[in-house]
N, C-alpha and C. Protein backbone atom coordinates (compact mmCIF):
# COMPACT_ATOMS: atom_id res chain seq x y z
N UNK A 1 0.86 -1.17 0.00
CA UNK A 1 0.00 0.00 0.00
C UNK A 1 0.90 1.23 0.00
N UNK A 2 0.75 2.46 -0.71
CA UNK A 2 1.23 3.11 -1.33
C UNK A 2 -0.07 4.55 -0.63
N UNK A 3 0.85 5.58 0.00
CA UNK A 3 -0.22 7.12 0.27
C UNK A 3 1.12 8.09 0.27
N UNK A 4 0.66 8.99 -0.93
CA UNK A 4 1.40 10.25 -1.38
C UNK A 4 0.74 11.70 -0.33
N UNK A 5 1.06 11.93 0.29
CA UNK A 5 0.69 12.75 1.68
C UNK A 5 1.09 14.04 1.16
N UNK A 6 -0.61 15.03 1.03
CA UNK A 6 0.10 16.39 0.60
C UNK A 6 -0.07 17.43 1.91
N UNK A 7 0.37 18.32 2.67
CA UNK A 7 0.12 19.09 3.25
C UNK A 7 -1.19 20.16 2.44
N UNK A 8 -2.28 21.00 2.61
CA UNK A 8 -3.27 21.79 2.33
C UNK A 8 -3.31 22.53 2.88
N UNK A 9 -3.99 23.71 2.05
CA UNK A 9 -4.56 24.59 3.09
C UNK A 9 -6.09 24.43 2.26
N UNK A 10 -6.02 23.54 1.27
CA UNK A 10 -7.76 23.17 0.90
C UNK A 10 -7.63 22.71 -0.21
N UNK A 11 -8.27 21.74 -0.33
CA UNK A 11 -8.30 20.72 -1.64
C UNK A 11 -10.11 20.20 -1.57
N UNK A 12 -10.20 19.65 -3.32
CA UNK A 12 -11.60 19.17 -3.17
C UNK A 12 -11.37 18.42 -4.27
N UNK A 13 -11.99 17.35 -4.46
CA UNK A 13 -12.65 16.43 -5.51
C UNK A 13 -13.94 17.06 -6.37
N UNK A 14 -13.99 17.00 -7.58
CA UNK A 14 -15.17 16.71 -8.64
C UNK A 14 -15.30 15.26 -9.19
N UNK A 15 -16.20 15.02 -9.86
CA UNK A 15 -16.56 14.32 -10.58
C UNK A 15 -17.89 14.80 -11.27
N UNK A 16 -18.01 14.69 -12.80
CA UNK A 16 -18.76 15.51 -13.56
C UNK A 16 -19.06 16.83 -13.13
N UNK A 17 -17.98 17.15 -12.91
CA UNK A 17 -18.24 18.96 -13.12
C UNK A 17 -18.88 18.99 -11.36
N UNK A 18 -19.03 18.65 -10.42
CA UNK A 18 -19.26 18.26 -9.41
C UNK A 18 -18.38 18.13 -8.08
N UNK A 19 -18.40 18.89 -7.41
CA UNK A 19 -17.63 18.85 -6.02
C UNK A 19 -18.03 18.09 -5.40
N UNK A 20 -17.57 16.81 -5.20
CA UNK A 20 -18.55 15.95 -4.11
C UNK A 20 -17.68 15.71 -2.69
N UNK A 21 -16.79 16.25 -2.59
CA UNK A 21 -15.56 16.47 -0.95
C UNK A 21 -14.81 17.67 -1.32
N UNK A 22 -14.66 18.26 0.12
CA UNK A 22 -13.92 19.50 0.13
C UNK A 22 -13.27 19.36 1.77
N UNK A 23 -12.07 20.08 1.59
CA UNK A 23 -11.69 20.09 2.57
C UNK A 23 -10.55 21.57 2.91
N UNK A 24 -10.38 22.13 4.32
CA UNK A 24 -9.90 23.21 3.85
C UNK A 24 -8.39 22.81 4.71
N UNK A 25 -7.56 23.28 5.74
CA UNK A 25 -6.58 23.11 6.36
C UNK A 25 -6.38 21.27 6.70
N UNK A 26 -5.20 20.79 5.94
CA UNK A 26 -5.18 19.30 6.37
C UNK A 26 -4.62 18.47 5.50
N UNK A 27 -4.68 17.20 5.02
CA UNK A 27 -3.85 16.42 3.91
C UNK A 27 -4.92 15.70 3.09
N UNK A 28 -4.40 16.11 1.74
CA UNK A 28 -4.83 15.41 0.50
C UNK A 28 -3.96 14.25 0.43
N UNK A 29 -4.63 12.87 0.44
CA UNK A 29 -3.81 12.00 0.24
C UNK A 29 -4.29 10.85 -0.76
N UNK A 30 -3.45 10.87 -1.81
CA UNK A 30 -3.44 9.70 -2.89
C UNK A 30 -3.11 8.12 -2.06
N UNK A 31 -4.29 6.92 -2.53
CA UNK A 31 -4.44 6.04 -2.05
C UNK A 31 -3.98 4.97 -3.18
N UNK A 32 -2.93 4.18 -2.66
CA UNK A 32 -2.32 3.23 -4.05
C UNK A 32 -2.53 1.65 -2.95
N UNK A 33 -3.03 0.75 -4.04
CA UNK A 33 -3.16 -0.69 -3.59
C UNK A 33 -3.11 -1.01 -4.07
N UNK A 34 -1.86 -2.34 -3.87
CA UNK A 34 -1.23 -3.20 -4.71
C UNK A 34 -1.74 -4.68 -3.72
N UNK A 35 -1.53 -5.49 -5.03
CA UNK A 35 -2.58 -7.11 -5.04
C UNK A 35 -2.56 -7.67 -3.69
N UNK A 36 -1.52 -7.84 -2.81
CA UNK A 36 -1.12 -8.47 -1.99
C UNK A 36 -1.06 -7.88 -0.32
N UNK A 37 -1.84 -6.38 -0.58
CA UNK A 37 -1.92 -6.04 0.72
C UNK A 37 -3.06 -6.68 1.26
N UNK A 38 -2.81 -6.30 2.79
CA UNK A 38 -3.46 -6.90 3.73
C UNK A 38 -3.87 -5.82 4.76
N UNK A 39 -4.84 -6.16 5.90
CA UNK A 39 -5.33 -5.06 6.84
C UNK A 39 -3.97 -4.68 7.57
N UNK A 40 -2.54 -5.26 7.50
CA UNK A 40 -1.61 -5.14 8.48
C UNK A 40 -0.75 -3.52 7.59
N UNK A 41 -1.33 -3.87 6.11
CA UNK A 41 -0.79 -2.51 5.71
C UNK A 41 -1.71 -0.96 5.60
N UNK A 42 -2.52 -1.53 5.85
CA UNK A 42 -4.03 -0.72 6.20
C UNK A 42 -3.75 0.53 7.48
N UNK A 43 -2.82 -0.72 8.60
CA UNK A 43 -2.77 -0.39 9.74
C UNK A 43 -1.58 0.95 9.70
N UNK A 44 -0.49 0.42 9.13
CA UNK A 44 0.63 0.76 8.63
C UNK A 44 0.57 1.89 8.40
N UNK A 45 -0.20 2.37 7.77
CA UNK A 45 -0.39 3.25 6.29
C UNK A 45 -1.57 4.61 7.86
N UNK A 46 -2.40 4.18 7.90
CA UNK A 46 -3.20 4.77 9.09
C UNK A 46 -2.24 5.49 9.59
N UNK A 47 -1.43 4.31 10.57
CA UNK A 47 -0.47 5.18 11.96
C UNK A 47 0.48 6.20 11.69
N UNK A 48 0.70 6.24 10.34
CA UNK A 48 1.64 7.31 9.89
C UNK A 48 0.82 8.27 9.24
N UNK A 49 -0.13 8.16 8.67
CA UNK A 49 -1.37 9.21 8.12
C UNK A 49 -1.19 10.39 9.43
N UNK A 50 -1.98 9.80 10.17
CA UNK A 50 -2.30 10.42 11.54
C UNK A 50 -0.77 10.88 12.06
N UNK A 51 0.36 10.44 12.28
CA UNK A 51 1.17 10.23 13.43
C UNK A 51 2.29 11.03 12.80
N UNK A 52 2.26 11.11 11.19
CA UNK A 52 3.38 11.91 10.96
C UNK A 52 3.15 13.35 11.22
N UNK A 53 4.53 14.09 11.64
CA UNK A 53 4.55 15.39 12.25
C UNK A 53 5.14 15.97 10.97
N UNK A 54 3.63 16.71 10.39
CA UNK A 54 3.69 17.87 9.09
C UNK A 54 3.18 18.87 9.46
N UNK A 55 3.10 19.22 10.23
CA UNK A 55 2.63 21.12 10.56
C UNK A 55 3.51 21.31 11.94
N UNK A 56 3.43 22.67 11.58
CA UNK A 56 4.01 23.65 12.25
C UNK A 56 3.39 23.75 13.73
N UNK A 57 3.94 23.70 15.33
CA UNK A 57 3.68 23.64 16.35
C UNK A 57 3.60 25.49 16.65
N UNK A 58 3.37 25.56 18.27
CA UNK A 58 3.49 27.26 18.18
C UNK A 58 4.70 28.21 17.81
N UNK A 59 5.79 27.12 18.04
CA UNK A 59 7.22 27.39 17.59
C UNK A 59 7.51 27.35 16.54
N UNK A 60 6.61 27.36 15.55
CA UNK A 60 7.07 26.87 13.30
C UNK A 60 7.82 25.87 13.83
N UNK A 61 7.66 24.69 14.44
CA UNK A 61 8.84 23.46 14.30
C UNK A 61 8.18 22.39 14.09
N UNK A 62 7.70 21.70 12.99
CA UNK A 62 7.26 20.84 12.53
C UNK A 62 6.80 19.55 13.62
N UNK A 63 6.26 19.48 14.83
CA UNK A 63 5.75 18.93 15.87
C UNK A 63 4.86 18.83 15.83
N UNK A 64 3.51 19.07 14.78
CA UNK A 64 2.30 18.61 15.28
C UNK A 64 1.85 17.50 14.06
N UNK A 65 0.85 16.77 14.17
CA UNK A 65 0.45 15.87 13.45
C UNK A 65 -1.15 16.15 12.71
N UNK A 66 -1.82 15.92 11.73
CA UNK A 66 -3.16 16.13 11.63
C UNK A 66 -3.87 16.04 13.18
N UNK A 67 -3.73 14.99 13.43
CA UNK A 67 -4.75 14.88 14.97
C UNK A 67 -4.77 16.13 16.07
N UNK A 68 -3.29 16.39 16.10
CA UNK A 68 -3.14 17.67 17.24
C UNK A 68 -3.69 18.74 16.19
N UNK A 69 -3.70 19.54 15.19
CA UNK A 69 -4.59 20.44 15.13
C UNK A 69 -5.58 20.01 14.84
N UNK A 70 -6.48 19.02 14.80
CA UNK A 70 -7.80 18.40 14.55
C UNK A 70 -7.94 18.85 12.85
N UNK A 71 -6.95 18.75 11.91
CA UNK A 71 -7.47 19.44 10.49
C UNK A 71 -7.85 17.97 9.79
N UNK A 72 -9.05 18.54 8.80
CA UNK A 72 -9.30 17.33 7.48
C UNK A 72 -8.74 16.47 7.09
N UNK A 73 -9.17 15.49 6.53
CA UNK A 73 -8.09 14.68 5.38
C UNK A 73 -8.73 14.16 4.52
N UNK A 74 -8.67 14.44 3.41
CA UNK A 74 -8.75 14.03 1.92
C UNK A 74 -8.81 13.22 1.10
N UNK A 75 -8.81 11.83 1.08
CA UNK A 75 -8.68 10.56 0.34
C UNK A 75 -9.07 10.39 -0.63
N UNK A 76 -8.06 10.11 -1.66
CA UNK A 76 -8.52 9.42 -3.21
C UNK A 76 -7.79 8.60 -3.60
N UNK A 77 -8.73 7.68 -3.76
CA UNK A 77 -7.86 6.00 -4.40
C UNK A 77 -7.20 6.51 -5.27
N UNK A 78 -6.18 5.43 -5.44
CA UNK A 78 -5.04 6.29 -7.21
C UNK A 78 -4.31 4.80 -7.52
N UNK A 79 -4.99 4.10 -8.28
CA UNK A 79 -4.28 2.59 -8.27
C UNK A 79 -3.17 2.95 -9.38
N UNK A 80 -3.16 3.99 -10.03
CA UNK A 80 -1.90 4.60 -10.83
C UNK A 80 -0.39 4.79 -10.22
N UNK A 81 -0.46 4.44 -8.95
CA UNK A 81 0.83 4.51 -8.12
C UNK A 81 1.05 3.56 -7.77
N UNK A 82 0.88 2.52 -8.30
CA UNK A 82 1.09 0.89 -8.76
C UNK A 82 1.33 0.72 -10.12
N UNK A 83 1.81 1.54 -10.63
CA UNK A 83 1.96 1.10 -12.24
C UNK A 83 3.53 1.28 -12.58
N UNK A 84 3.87 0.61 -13.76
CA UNK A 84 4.86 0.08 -13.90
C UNK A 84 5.04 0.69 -15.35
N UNK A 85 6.50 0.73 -16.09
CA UNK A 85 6.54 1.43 -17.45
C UNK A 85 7.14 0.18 -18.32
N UNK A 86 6.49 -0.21 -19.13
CA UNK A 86 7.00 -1.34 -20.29
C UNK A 86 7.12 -0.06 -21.80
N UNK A 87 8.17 -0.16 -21.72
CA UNK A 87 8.36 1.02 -22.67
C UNK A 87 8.03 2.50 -22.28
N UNK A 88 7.34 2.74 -23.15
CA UNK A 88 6.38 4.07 -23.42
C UNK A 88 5.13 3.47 -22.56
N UNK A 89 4.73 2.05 -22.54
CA UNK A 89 3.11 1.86 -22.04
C UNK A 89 2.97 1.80 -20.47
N UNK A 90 1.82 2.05 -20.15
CA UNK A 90 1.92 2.02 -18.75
C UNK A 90 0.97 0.12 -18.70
N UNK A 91 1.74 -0.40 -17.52
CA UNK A 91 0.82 -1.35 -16.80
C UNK A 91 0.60 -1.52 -15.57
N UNK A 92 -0.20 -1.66 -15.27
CA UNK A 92 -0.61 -1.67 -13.83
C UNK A 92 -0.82 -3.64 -13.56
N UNK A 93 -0.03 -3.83 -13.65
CA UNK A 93 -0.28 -5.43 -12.72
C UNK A 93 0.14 -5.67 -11.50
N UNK A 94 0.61 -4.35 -10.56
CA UNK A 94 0.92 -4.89 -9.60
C UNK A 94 -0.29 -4.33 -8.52
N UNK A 95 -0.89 -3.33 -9.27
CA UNK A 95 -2.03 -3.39 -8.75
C UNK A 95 -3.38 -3.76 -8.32
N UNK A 96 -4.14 -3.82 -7.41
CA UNK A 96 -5.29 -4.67 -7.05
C UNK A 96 -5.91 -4.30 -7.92
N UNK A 97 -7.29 -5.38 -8.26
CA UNK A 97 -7.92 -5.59 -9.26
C UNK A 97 -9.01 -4.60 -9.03
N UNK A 98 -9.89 -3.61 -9.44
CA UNK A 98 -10.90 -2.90 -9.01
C UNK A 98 -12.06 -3.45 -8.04
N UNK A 99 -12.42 -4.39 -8.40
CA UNK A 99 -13.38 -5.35 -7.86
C UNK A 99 -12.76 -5.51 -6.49
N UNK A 100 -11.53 -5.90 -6.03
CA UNK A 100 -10.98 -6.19 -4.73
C UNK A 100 -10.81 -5.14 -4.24
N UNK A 101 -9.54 -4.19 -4.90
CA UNK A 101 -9.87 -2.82 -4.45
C UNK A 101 -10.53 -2.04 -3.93
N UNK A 102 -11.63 -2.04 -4.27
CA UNK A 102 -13.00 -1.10 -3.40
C UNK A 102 -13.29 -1.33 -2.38
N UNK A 103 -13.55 -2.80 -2.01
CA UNK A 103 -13.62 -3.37 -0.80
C UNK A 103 -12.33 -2.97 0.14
N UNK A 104 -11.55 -2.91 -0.29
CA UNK A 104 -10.20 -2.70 0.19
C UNK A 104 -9.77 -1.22 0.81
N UNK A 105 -10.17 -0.24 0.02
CA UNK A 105 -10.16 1.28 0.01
C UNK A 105 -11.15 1.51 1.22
N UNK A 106 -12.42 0.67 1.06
CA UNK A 106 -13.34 0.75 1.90
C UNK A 106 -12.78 0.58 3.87
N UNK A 107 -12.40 -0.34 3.79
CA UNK A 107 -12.03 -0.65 4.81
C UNK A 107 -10.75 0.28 5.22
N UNK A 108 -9.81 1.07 4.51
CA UNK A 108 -8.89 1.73 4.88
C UNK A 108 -9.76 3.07 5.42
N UNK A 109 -10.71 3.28 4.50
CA UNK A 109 -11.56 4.27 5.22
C UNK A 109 -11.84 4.25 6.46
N UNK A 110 -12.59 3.32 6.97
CA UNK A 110 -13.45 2.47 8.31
C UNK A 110 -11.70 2.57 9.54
N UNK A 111 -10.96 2.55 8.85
CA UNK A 111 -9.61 2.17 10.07
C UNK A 111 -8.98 3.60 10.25
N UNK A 112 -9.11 4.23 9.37
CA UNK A 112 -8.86 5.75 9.63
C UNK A 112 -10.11 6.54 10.37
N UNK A 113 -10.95 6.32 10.26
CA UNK A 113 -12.00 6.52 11.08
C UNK A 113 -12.49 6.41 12.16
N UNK A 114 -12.00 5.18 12.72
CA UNK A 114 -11.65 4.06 13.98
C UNK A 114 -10.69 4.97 14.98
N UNK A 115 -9.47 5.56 14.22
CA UNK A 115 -8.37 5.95 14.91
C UNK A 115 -8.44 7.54 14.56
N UNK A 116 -9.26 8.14 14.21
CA UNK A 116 -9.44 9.64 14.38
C UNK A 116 -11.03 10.01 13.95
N UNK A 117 -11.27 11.21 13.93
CA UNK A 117 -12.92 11.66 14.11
C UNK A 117 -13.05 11.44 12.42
N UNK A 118 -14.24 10.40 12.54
CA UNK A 118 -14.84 10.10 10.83
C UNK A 118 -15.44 11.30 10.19
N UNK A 119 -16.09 12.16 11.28
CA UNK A 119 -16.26 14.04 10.45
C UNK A 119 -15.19 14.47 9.81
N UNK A 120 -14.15 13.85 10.16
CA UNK A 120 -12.77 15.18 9.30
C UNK A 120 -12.83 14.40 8.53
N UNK A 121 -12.81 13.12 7.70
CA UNK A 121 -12.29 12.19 7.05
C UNK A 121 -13.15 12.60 5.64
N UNK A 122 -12.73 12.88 4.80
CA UNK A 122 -13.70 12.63 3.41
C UNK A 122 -13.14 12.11 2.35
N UNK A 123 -13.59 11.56 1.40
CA UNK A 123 -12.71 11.12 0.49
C UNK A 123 -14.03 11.11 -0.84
N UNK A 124 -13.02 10.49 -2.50
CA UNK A 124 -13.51 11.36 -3.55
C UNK A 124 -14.40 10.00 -4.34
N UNK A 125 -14.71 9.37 -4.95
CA UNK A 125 -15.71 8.43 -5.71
C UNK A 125 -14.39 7.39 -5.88
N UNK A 126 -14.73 5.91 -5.25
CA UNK A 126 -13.62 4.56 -5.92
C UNK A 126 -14.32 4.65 -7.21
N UNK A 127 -13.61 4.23 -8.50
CA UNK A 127 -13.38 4.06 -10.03
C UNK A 127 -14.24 5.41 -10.45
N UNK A 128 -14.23 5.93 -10.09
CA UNK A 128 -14.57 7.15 -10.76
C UNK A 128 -13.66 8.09 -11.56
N UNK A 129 -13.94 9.08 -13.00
CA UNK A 129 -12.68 9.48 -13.51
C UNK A 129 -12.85 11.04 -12.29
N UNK A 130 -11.89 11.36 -11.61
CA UNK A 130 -11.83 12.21 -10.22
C UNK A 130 -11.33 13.39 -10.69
N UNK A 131 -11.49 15.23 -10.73
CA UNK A 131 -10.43 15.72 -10.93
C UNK A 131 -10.18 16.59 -9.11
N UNK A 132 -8.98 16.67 -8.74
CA UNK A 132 -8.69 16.75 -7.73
C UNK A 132 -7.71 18.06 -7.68
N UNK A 133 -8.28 19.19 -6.77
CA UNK A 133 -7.98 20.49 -6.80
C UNK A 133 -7.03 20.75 -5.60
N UNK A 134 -5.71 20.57 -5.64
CA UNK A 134 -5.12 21.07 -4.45
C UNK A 134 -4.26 21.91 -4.21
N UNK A 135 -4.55 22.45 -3.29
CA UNK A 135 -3.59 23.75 -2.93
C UNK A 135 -2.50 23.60 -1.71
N UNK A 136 -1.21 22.97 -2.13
CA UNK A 136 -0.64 22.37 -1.52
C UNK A 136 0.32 23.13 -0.83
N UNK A 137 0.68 23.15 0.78
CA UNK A 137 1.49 24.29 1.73
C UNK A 137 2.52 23.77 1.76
N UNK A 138 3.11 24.81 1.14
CA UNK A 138 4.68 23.85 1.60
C UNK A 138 5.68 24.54 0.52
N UNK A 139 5.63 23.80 -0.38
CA UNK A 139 4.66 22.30 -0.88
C UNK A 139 5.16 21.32 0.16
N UNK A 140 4.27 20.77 0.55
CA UNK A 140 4.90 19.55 0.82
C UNK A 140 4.17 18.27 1.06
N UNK A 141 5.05 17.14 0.39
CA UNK A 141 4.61 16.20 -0.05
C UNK A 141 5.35 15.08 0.34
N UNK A 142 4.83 13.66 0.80
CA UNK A 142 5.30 12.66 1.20
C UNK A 142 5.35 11.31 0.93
N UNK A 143 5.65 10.33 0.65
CA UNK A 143 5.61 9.58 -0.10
C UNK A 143 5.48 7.89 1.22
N UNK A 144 4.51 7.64 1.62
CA UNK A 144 4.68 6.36 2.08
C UNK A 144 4.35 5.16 1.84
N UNK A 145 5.27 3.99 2.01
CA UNK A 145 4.50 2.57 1.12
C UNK A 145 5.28 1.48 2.81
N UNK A 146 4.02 0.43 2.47
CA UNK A 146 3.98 -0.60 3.58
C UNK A 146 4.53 -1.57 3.42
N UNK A 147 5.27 -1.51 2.72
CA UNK A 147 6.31 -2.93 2.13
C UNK A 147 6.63 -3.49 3.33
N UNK A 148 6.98 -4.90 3.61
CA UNK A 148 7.39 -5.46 5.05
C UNK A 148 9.01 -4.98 5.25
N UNK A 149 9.48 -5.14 4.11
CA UNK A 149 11.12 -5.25 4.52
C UNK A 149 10.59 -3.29 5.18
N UNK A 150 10.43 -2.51 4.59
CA UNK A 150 10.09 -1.24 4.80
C UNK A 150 9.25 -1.05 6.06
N UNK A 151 8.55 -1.66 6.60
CA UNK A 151 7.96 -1.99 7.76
C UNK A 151 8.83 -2.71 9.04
N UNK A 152 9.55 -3.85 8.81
CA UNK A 152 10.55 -4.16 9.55
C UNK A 152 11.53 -3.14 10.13
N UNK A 153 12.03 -2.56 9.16
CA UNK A 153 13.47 -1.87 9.06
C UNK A 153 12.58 -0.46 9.96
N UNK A 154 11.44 0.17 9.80
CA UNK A 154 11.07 1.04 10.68
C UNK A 154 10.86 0.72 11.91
N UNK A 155 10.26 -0.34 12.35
CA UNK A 155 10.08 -0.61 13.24
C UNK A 155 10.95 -1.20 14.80
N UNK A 156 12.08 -1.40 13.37
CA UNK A 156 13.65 -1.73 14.49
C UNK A 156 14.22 -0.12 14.96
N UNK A 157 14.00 0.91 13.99
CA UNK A 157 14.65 2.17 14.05
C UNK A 157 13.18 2.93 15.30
N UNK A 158 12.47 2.50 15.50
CA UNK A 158 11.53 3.32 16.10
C UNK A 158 10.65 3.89 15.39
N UNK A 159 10.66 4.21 14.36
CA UNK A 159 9.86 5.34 13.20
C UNK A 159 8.21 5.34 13.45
């Protein structure tokens, strides 16, 4: 599992010309699932959503986390961050199949929800074509994936 973490000061989803989530201070985050995850990367992927320290404390020193200022968060599946380049073509085989996927996205929803207030939580249409408006602070942007060896190796370091 694969989440590209943007810092905001407000982002929103359309679909057909349509705003259907908005969000103003908080993180837009691209949702990537590949075939072989499991709820343990679900979990993974959550505790660092929440736990990473991307905003500014009263000191500008990067100490607080979404949860301590209570801001939004943004979710849109993106099985495009599972894709792979054979040439010029793109393929996506390492990504989950749509059909599994949804179910899958679904439940990452439900566990982020579990572990912070489901009011801040919104996210944009699974298989839908999405266009996604963000106004990113920083910029800044983060890149996390739940790989085990990548999971191990944090978990010996403390991270």
């Amino acid at each position: 599992m694969k989440a590209v973490i943007q810092r905001v000061t407000k982002a929103s989803v359309s679909v057909d010309g349509q705003v259907i989530s908005s969000i103003g201070n908080g993180l837009c985050i691209l949702i990537g699932i590949k075939r072989d995850d499991t709820i343990e990367d679900i979990k993974y992927i959550v505790k660092k959503i929440l736990n990473t320290k991307i905003f500014d404390d009263d000191n500008k020193k990067w100490n607080a986390n979404v949860m301590d200022k209570q801001y939004e968060i943004l979710c849109i599946s993106q099985f495009t961050l599972y894709h792979a380049l054979k040439g010029n073509r793109l393929d996506f085989h390492k990504a989950m199949s749509a059909q599994d996927a949804g179910p899958f996205y679904n439940k990452f929803l439900v566990e982020l929800g579990k572990n912070y207030k489901p009011e801040l939580i919104k996210d944009g249409k699974f298989g839908a074509m999405m266009e996604v408006d963000i106004k990113n602070s920083g910029p800044v942007t983060l890149e996390i994936e739940s790989s085990l060896k990548f999971n191990k190796l944090n978990e010996s370091n403390n991270v």
